[in-house]
C-alpha atoms as a PDB file:
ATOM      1  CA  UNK A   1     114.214  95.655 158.186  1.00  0.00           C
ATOM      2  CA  UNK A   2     114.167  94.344 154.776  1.00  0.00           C
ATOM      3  CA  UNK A   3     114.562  91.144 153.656  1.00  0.00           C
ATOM      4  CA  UNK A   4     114.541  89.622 150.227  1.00  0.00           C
ATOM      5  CA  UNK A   5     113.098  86.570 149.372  1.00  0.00           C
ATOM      6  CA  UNK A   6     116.131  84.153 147.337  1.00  0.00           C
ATOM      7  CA  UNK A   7     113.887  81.031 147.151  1.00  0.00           C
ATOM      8  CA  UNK A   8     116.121  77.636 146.443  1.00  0.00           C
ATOM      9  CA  UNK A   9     114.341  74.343 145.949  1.00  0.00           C
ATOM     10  CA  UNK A  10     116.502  71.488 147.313  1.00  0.00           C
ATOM     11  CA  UNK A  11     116.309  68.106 146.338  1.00  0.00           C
ATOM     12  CA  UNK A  12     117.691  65.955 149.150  1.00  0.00           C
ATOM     13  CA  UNK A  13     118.574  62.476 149.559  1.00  0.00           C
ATOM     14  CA  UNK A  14     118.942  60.651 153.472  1.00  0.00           C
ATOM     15  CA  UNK A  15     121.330  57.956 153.793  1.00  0.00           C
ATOM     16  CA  UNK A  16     119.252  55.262 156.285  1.00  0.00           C
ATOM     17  CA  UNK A  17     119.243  55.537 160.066  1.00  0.00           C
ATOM     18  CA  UNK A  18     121.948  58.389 160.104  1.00  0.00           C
ATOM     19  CA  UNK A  19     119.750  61.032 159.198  1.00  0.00           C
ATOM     20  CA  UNK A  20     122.435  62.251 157.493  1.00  0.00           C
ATOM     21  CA  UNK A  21     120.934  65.217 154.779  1.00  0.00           C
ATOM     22  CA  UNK A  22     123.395  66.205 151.971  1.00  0.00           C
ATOM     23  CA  UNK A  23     122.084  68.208 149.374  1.00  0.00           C
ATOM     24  CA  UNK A  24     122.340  67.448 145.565  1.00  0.00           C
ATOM     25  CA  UNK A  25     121.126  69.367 143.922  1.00  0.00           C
ATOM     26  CA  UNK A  26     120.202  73.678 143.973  1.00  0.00           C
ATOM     27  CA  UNK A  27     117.401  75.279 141.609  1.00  0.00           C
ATOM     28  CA  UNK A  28     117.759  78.498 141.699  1.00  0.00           C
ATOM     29  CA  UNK A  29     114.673  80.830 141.374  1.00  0.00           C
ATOM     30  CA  UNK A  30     114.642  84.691 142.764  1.00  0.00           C
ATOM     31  CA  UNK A  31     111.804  86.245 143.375  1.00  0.00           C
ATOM     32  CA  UNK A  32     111.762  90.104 143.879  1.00  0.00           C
ATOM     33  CA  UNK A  33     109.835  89.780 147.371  1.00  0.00           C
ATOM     34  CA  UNK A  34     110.213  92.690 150.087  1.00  0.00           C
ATOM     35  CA  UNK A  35     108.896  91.962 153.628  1.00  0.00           C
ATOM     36  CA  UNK A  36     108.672  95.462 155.112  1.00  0.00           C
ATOM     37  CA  UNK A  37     109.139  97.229 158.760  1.00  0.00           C
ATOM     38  CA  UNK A  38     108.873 100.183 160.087  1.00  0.00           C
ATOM     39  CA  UNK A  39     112.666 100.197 161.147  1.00  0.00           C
ATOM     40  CA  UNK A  40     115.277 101.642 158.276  1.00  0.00           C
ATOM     41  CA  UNK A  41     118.006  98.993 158.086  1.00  0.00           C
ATOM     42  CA  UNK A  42     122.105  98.600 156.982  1.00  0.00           C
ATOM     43  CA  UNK A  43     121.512  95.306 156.102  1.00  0.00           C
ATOM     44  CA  UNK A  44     118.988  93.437 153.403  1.00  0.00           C
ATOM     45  CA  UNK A  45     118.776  89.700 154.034  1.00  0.00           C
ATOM     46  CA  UNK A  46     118.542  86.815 151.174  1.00  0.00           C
ATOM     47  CA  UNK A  47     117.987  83.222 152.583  1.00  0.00           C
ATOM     48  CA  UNK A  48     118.111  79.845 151.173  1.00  0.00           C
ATOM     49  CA  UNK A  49     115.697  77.685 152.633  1.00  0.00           C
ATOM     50  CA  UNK A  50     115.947  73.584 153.201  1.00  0.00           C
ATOM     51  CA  UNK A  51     112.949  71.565 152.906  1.00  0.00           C
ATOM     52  CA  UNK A  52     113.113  67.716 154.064  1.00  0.00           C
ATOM     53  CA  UNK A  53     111.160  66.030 151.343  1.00  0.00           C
ATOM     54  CA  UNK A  54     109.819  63.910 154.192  1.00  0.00           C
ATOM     55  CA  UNK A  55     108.953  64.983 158.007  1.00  0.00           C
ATOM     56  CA  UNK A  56     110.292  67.275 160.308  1.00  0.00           C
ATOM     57  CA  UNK A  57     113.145  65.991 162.047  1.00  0.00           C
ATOM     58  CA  UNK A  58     115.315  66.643 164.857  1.00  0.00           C
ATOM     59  CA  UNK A  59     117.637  69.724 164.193  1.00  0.00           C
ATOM     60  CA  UNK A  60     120.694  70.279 166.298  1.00  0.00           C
ATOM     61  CA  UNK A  61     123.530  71.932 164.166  1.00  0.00           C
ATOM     62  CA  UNK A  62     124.042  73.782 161.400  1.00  0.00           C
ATOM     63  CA  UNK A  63     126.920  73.383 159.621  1.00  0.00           C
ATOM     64  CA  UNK A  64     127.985  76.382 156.422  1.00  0.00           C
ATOM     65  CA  UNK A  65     130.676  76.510 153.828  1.00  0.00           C
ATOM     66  CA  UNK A  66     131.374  79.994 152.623  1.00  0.00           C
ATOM     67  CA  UNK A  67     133.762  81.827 150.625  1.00  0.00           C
ATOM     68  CA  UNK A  68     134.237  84.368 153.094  1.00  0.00           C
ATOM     69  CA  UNK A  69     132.784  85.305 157.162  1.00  0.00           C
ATOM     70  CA  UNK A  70     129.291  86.898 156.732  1.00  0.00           C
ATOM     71  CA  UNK A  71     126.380  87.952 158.963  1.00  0.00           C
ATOM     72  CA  UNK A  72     123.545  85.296 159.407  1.00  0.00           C
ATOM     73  CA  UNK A  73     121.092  84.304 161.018  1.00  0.00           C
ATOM     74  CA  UNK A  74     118.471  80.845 161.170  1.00  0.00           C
ATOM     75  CA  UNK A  75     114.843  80.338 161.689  1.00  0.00           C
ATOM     76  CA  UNK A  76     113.572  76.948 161.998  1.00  0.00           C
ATOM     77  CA  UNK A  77     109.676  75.633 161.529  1.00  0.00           C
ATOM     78  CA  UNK A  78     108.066  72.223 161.600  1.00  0.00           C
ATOM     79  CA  UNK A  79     105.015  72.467 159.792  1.00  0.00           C
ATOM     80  CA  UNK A  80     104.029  74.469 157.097  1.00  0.00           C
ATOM     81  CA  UNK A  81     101.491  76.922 158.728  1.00  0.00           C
ATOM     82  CA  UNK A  82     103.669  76.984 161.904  1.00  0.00           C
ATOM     83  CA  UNK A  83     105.402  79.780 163.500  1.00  0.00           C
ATOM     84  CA  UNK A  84     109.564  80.529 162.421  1.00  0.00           C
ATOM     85  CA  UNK A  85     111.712  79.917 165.524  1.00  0.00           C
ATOM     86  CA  UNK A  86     115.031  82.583 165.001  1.00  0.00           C
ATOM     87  CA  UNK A  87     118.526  81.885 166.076  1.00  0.00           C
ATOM     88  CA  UNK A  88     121.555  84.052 165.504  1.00  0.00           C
ATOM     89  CA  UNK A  89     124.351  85.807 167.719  1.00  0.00           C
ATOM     90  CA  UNK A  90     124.481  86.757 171.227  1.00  0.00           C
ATOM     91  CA  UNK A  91     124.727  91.062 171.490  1.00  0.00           C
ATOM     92  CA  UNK A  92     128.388  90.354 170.392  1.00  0.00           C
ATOM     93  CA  UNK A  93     127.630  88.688 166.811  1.00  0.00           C
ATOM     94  CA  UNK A  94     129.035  85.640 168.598  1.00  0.00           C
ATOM     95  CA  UNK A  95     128.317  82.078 169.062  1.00  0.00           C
ATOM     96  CA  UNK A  96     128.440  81.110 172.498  1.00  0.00           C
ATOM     97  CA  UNK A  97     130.172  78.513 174.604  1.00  0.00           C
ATOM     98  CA  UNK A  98     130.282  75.435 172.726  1.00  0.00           C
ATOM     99  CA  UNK A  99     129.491  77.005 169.132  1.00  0.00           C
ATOM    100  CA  UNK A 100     126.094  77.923 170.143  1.00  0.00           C
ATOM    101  CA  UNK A 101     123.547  79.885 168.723  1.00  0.00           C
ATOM    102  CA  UNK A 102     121.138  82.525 170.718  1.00  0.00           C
ATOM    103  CA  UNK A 103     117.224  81.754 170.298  1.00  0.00           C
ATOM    104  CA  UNK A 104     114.703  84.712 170.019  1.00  0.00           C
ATOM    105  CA  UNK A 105     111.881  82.730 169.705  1.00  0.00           C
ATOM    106  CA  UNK A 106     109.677  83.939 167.246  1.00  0.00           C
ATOM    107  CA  UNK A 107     111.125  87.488 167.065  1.00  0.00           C
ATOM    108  CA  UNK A 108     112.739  87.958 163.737  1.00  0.00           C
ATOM    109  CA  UNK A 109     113.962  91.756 164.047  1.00  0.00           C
ATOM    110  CA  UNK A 110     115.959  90.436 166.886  1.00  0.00           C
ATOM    111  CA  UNK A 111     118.040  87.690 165.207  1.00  0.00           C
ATOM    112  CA  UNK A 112     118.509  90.632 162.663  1.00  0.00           C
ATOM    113  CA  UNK A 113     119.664  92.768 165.125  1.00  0.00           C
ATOM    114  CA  UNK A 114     121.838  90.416 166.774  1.00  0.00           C
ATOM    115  CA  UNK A 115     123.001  88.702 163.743  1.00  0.00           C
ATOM    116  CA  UNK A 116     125.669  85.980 163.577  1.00  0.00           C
ATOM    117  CA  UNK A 117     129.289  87.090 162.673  1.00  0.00           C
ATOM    118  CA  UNK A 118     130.293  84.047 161.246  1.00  0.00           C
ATOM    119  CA  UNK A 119     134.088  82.751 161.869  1.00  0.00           C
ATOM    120  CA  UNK A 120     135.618  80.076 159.660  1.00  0.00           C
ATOM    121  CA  UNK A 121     137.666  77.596 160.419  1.00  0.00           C
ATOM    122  CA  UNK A 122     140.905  77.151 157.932  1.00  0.00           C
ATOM    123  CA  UNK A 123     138.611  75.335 155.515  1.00  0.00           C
ATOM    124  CA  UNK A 124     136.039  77.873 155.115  1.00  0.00           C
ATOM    125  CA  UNK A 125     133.395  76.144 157.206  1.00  0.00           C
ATOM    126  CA  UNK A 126     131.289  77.168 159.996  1.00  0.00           C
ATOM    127  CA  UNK A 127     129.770  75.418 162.651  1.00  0.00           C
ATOM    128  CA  UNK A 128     126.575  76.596 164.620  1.00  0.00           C
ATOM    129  CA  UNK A 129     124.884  75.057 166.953  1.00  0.00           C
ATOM    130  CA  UNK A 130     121.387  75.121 168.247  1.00  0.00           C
ATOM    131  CA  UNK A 131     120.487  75.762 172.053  1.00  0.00           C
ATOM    132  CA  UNK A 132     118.590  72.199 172.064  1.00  0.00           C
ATOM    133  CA  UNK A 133     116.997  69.827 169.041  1.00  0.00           C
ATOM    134  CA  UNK A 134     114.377  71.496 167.052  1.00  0.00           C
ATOM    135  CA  UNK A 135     111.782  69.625 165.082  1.00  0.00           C
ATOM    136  CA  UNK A 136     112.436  71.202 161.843  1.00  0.00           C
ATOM    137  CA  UNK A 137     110.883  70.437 158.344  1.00  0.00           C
ATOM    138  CA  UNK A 138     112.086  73.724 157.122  1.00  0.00           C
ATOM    139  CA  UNK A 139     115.407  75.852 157.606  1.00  0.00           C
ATOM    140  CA  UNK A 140     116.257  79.222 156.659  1.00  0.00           C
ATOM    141  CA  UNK A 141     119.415  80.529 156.482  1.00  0.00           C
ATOM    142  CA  UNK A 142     119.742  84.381 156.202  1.00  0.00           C
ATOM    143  CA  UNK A 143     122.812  85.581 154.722  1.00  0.00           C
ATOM    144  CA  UNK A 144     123.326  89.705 154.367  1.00  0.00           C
ATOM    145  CA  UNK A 145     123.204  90.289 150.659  1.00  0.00           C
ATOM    146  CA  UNK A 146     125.578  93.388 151.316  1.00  0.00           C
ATOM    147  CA  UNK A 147     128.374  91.020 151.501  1.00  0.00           C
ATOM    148  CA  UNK A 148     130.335  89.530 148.730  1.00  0.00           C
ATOM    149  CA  UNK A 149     130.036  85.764 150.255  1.00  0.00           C
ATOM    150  CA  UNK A 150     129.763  82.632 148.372  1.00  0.00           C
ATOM    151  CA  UNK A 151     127.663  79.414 149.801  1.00  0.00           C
ATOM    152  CA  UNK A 152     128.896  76.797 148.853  1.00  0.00           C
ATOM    153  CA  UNK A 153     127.368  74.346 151.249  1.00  0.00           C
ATOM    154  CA  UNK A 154     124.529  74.347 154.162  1.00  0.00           C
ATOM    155  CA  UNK A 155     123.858  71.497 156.307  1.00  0.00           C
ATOM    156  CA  UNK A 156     120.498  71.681 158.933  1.00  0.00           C
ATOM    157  CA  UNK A 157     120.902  68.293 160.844  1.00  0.00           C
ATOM    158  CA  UNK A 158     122.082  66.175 164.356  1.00  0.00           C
ATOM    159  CA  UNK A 159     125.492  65.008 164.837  1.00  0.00           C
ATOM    160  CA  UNK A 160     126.418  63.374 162.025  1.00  0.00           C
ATOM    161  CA  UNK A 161     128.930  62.194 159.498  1.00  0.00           C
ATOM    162  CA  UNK A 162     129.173  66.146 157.558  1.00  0.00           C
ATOM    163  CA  UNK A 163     130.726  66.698 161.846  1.00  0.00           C
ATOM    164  CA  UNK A 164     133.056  63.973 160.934  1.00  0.00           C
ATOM    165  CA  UNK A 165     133.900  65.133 157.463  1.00  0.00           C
ATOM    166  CA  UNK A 166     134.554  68.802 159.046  1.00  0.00           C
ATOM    167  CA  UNK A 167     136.550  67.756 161.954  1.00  0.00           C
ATOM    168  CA  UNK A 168     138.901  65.661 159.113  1.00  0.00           C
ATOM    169  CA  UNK A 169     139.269  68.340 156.957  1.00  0.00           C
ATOM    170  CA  UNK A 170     140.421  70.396 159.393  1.00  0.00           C
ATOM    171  CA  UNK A 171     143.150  67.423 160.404  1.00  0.00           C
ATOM    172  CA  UNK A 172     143.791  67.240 156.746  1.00  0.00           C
ATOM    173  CA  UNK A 173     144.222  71.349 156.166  1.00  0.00           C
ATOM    174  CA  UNK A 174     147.020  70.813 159.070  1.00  0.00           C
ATOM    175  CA  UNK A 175     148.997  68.352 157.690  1.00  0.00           C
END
């Protein structure tokens, strides 16, 4: 399966003992990068990637704002020469209980196969979270660039104000 390489540099800022990562700002840069396989594929992936400018931290969610639902999937790594850790669907392109993702360990063609059929909430955001905290300094997020979707937003991080923010807009959206 093919995947293109869309490489974002993010600069980040962390507001004290919150952990709480927003991004600020997105430099765009696409390089024309094909990872091959011997499988023929319907989908090609692009992914934006977060780096924390510091350590790896713990991971538990990941929160999305898009334009429209998409297929994704995550990896996760916390050091540079380490070893991705993929998360997607279950066989259903669905979360399970809870909002939870599906690990396949370090099997990529697997998250690819059982991609993530994302389903957002009123306010275009998506919620997905991860089977237990990863130490993450990097994130990928792997959107299907077959797909006329938008990101406007990603958020790798643990419980945190963005939750609160999501769970208000929602109230908000209702009123």
């Amino acid at each position: 399966m093919a995947t293109h390489e869309l490489e974002i540099s993010v600069s980040s800022k962390t507001q004290s003992a919150s952990a709480l990562t927003t991004i600020q700002e997105l430099a765009v840069s696409v390089s024309s990068k094909t990872q091959s396989a011997s499988a023929l594929s319907l989908y090609h992936w692009l992914y934006v990637q977060y780096e924390s400018s510091i350590v790896a931290y713990d991971v538990d969610r990941i929160l999305l704002w898009l334009s429209a639902n998409t297929h994704c999937y995550f990896a996760t790594k916390a050091t540079l020469t380490g070893d991705w850790t993929y998360f997607a669907g279950n066989s259903s392109h669905k979360l399970a209980t809870d909002s939870k993702l599906t690990s396949y360990g370090t099997v990529e063609v697997a998250a690819q196969t059982n991609y993530l059929q994302t389903v957002r909430d009123p306010n275009g955001r998506v919620k997905a979270v991860l089977p237990s905290f990863q130490q993450a300094k990097y994130v990928r997020l792997f959107i299907d660039d077959t797909e006329s979707t938008t990101l406007y937003e990603f958020w790798p991080e643990t419980f945190s104000g963005r939750e609160i923010d999501f769970k208000l807009a929602a109230i908000m959206g209702a009123i």
